[in-house]
Protein backbone atom coordinates (compact mmCIF):
# COMPACT_ATOMS: atom_id res chain seq x y z
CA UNK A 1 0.00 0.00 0.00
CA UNK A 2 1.33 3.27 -1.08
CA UNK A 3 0.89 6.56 1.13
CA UNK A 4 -0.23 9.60 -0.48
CA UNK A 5 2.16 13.03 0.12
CA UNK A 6 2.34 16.10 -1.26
CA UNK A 7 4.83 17.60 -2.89
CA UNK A 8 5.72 21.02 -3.56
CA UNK A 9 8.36 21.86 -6.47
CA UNK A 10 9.62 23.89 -8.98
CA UNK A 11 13.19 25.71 -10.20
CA UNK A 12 15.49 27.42 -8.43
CA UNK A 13 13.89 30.81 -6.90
CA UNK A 14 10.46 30.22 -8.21
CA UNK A 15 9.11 31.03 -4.22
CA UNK A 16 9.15 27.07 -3.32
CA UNK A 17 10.33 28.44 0.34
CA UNK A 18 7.80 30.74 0.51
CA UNK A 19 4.88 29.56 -0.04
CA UNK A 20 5.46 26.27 1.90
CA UNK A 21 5.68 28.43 4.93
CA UNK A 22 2.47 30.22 4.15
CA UNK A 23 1.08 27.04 4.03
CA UNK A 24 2.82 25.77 7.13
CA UNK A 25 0.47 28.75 8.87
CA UNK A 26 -2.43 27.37 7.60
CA UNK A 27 -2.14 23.77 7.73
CA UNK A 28 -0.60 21.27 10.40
CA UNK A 29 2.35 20.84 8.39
CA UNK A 30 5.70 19.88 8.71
CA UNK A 31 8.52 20.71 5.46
CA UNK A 32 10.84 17.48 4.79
CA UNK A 33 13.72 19.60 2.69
CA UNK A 34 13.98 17.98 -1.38
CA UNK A 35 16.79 19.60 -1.72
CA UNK A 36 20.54 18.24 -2.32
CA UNK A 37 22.23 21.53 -0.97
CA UNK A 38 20.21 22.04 1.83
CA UNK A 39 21.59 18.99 3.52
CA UNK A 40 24.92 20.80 4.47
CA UNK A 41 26.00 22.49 7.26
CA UNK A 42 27.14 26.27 7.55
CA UNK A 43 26.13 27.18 3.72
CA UNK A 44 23.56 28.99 3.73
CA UNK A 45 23.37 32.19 1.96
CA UNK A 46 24.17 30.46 -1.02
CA UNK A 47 21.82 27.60 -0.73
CA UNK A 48 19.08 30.08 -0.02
CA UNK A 49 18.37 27.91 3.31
CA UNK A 50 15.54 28.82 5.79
CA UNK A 51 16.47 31.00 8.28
CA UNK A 52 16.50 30.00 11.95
CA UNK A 53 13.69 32.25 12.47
CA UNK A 54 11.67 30.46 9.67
CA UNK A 55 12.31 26.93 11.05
CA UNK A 56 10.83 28.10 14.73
CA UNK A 57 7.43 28.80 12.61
CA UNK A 58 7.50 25.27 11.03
CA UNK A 59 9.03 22.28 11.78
CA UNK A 60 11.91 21.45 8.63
CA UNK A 61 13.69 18.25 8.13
CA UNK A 62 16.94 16.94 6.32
CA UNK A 63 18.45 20.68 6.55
CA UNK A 64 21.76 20.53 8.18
CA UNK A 65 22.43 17.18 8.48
CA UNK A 66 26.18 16.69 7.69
CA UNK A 67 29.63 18.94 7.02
CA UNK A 68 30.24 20.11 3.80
CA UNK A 69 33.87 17.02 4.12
CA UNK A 70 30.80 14.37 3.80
CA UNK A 71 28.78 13.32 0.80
CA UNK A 72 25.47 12.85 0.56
CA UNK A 73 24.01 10.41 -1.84
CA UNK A 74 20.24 9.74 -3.54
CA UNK A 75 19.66 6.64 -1.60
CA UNK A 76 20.98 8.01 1.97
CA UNK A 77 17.89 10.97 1.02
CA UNK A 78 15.42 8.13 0.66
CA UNK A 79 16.29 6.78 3.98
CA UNK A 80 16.30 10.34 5.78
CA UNK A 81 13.25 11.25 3.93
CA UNK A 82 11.19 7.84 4.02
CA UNK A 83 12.00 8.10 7.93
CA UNK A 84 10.78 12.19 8.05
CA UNK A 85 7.51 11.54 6.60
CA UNK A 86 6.83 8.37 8.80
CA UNK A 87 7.56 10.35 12.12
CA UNK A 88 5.45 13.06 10.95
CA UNK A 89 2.49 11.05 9.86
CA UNK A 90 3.14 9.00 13.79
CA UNK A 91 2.20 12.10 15.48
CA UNK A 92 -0.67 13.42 13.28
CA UNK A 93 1.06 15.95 11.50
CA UNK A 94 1.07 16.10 7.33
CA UNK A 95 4.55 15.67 5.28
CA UNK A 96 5.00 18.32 3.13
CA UNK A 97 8.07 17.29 1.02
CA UNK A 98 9.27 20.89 -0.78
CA UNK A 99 12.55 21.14 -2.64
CA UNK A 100 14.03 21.20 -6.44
CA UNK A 101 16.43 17.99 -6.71
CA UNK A 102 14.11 16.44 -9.15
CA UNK A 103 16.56 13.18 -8.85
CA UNK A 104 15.39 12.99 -5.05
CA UNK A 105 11.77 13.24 -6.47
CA UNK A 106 12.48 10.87 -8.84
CA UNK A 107 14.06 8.19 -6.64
CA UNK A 108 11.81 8.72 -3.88
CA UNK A 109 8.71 8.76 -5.93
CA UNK A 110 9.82 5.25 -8.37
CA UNK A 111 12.15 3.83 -5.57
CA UNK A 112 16.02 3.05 -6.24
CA UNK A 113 17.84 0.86 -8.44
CA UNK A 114 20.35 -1.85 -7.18
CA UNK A 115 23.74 -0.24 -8.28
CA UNK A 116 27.01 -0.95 -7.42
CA UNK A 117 28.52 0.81 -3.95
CA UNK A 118 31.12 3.50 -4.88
CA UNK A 119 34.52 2.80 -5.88
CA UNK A 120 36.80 5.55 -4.61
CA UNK A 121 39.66 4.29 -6.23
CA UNK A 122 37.54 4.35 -9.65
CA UNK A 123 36.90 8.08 -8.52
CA UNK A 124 40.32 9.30 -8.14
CA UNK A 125 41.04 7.57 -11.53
CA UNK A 126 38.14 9.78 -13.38
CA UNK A 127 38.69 12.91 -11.16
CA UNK A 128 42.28 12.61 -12.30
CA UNK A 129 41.42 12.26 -15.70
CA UNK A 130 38.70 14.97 -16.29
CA UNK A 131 41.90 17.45 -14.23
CA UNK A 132 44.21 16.54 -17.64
CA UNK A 133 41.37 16.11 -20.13
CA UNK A 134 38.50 18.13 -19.01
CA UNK A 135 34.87 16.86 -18.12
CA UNK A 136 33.38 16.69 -21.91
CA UNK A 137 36.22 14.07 -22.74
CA UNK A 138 34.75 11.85 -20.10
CA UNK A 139 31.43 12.62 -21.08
CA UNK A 140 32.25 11.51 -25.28
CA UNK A 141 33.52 8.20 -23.47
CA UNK A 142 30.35 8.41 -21.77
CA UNK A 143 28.55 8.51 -24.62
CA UNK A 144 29.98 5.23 -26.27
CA UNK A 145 29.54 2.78 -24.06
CA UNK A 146 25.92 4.44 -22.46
CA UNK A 147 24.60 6.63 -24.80
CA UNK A 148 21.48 6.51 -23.20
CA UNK A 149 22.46 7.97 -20.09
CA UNK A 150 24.77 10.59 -21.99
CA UNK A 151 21.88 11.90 -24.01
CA UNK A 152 20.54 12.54 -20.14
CA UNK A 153 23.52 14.08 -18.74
CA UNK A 154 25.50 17.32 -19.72
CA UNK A 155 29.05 17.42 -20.85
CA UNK A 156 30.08 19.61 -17.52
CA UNK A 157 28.08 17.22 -14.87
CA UNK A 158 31.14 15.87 -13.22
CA UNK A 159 29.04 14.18 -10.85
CA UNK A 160 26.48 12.09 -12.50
CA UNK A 161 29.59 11.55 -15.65
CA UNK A 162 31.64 10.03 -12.53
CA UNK A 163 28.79 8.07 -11.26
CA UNK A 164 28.24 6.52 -14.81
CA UNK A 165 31.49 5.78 -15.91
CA UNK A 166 32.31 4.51 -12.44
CA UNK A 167 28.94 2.05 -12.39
CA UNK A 168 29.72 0.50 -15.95
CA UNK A 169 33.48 0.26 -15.34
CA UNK A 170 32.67 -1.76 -11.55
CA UNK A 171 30.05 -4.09 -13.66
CA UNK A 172 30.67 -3.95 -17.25
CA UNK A 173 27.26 -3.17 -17.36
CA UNK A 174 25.47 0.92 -18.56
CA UNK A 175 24.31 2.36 -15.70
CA UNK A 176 20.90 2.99 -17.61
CA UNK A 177 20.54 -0.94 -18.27
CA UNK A 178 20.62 -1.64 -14.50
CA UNK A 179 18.87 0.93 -13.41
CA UNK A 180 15.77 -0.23 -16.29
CA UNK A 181 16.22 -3.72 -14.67
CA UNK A 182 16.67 -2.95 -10.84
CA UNK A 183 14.31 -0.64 -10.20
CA UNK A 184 12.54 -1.31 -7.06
CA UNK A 185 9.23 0.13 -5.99
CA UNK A 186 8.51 3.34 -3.27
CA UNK A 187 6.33 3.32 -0.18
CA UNK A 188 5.14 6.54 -1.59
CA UNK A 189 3.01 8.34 -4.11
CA UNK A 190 3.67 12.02 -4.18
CA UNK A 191 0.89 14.10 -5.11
CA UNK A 192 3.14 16.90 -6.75
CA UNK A 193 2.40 20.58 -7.68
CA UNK A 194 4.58 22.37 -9.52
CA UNK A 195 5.96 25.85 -9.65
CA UNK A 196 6.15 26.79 -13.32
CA UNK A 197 6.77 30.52 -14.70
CA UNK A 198 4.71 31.16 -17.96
CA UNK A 199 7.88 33.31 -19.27
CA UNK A 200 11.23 32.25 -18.46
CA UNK A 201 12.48 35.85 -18.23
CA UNK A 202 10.46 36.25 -15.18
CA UNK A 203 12.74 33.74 -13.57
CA UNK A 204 15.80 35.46 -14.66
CA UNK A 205 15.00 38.47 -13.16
CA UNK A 206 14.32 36.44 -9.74
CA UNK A 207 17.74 34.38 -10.20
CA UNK A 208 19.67 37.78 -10.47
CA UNK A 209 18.30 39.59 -7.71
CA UNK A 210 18.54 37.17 -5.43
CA UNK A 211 22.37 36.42 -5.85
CA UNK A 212 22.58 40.10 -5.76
CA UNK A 213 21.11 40.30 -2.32
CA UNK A 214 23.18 36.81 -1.60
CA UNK A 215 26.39 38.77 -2.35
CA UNK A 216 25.26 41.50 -0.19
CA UNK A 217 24.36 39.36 3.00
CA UNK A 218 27.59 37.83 2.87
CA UNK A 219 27.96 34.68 0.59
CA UNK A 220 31.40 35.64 0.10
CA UNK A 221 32.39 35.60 3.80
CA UNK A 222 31.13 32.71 4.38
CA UNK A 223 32.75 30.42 1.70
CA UNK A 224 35.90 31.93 3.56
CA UNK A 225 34.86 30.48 6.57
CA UNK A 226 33.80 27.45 5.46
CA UNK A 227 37.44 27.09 3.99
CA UNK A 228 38.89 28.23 7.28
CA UNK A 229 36.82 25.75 9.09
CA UNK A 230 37.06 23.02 6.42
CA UNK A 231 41.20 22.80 5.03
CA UNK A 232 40.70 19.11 3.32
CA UNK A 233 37.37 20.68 1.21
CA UNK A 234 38.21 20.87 -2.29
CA UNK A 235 36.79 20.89 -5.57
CA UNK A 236 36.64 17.75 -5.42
CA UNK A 237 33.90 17.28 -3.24
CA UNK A 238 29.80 17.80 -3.78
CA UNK A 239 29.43 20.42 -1.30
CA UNK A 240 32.16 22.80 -3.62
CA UNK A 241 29.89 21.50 -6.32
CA UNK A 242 27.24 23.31 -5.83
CA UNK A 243 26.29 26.32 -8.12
CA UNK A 244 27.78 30.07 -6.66
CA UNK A 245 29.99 27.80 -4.23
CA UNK A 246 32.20 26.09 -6.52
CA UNK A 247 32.23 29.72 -8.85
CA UNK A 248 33.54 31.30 -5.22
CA UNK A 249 36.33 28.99 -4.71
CA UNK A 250 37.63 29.34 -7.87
CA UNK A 251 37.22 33.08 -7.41
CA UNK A 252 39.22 32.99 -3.83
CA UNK A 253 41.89 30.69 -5.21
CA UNK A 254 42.64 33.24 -8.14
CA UNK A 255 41.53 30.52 -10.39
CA UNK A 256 38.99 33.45 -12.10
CA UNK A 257 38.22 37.34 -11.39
CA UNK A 258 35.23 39.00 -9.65
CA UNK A 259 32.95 39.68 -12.66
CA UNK A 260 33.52 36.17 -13.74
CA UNK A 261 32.66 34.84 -11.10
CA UNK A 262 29.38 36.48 -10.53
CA UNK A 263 28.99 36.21 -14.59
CA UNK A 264 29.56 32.15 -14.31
CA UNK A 265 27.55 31.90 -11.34
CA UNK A 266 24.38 33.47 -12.40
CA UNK A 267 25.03 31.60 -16.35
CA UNK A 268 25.11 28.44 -14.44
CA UNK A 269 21.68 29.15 -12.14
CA UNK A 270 20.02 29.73 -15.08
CA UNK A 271 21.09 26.90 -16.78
CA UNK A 272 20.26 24.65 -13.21
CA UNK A 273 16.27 26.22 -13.77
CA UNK A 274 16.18 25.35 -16.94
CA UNK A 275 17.28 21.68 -16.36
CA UNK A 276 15.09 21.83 -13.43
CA UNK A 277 11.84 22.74 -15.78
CA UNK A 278 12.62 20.32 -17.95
CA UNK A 279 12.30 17.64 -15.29
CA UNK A 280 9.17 19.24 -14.35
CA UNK A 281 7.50 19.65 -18.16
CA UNK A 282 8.55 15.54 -18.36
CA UNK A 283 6.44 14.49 -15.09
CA UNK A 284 3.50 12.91 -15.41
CA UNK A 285 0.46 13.64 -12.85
CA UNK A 286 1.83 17.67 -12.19
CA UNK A 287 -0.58 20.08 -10.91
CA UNK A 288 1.03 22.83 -12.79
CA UNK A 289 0.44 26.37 -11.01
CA UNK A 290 2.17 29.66 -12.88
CA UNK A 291 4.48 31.00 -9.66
CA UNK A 292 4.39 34.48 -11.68
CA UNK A 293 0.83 35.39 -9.85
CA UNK A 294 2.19 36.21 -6.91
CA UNK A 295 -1.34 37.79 -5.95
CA UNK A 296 -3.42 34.70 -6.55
CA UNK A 297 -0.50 31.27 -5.86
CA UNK A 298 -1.25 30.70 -1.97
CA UNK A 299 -5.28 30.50 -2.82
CA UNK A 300 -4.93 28.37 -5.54
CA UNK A 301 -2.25 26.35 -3.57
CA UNK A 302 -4.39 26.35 -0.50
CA UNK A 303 -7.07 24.75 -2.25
CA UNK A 304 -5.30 22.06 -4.34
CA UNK A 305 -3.58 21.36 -0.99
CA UNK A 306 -6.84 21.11 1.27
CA UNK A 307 -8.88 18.63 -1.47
CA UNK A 308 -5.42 16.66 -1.77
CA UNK A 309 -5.17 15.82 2.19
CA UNK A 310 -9.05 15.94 2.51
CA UNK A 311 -9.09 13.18 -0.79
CA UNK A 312 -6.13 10.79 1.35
């Protein structure tokens, strides 16, 4: 039997944040974080986190749950989140899962595939590689022995290019072959609603203020203390990953100048919201609701919130 939750997403500055917490005042709701950045401790400017003040109004889960030194993987977010929504339900309180890593939704939503555990060795290797070759050299390599999951990825995700390689080169077998065949089944069906802008220029104009007013609160000050604090964090990581924070250490090691930094960083926001709305425009069974009408978005999401929980 599958449990019904709702699920609240949409790109990168659409007012996902927001709104849950308007909803939080209405409803006896708790948030359960969907979001891959959240998950780390001390960045927050540049992960747009809830403030402190925020998470006194509403319960959140699965922010802050490890140093930016640890990783954080897709199935480890299944077991935090599958846990959340269980404890929340146990005391009579509804799950409201909000966030924009659409490969969280995705796994939590169809369940995970058995893949083989990571190879750090195999890592180093690829990581070593992509350093002397570059990213897109992996991802051409990529692309002839899994063309299926290259079409998928882009030529600059290190990440998901490392996962990939490493996967087929640990079993001889395309990542997108096991995961067809090993896919297991979730606990859960999320009932989703999704932010979507009617022009993508709106969204622009959102993306660039708000790492305008991230700049001014600080972001810069603290990715130096996060280096201070954190010596053995390097590129190589997830955590220095992570759009604006991996443009700001390559700004602070010299690596690039101010304006291209903030030039690169916004490029690369706008290019995460436009991957992110593609995932979105591919789901099936999306409430779509246009986050531009700012005057009308917490009635309509009121109501398709109240008949969802009333409907469960």
């Amino acid at each position: 039997m599958t449990i019904p939750v709702c699920c609240l997403i949409g790109p990168t500055a659409s007012g996902k944040s927001h709104l849950a917490l308007l909803l939080a005042k209405t409803f006896d709701v708790e948030i359960v974080s969907v979001d891959s950045a959240l998950v780390y401790r001390h960045m927050n400017i540049g992960t747009a986190k809830p403030s402190i003040a925020e998470r006194q109004i509403v319960k959140h889960h699965l922010i802050d749950m490890i140093d930016p030194i640890h990783c954080y993987s897709v199935a480890k977010f299944c077991i935090d989140a599958t846990h959340a929504i269980n404890d929340i339900l146990s005391r009579g309180k509804i799950p409201l899962l909000v966030g924009g890593s659409m490969l969280y939704i995705k796994a939590l939503e169809f369940g995970l595939a058995k893949l083989p555990s990571a190879n750090y060795l195999l890592r180093t290797s690829l990581n070593e590689e992509a350093r002397l070759f570059g990213w897109p050299v992996l991802h051409q390599k990529l692309k002839k022995i899994d063309p299926v999951s290259a079409e998928k990825i882009a030529p600059f995700d290190a990440q998901r290019i490392q996962r990939a390689l490493e996967v087929y080169l640990s079993s001889g077998v395309p990542i997108s072959k096991l995961i067809k065949k090993n896919q297991h089944s979730s606990q859960f069906q999320l009932i989703k609603l999704g932010l979507i802008p009617d022009e993508r220029q709106w969204l622009r104009v959102r993306i660039n203020k708000r790492f305008s007013d991230m700049l001014q609160a600080g972001f810069l000050d603290e990715v130096k203390q996060i280096r201070k604090n954190y010596p053995t964090l390097t590129l190589a990581l997830p955590a220095t990953k992570i759009v604006g924070y991996h443009q700001a250490w390559q700004y602070l090691d010299g690596l690039i100048n101010y304006q291209d930094f903030v030039e690169q960083t916004m490029i690369a926001t706008h290019q995460l919201a436009k991957k992110q709305l593609t995932w979105l425009r591919k789901m099936e069974y999306l409430t779509e609701l246009n986050c531009q009408k700012t005057d009308v978005i917490f009635f309509k999401a009121s109501q398709w919130f109240s008949k969802t929980i009333n409907n469960t």
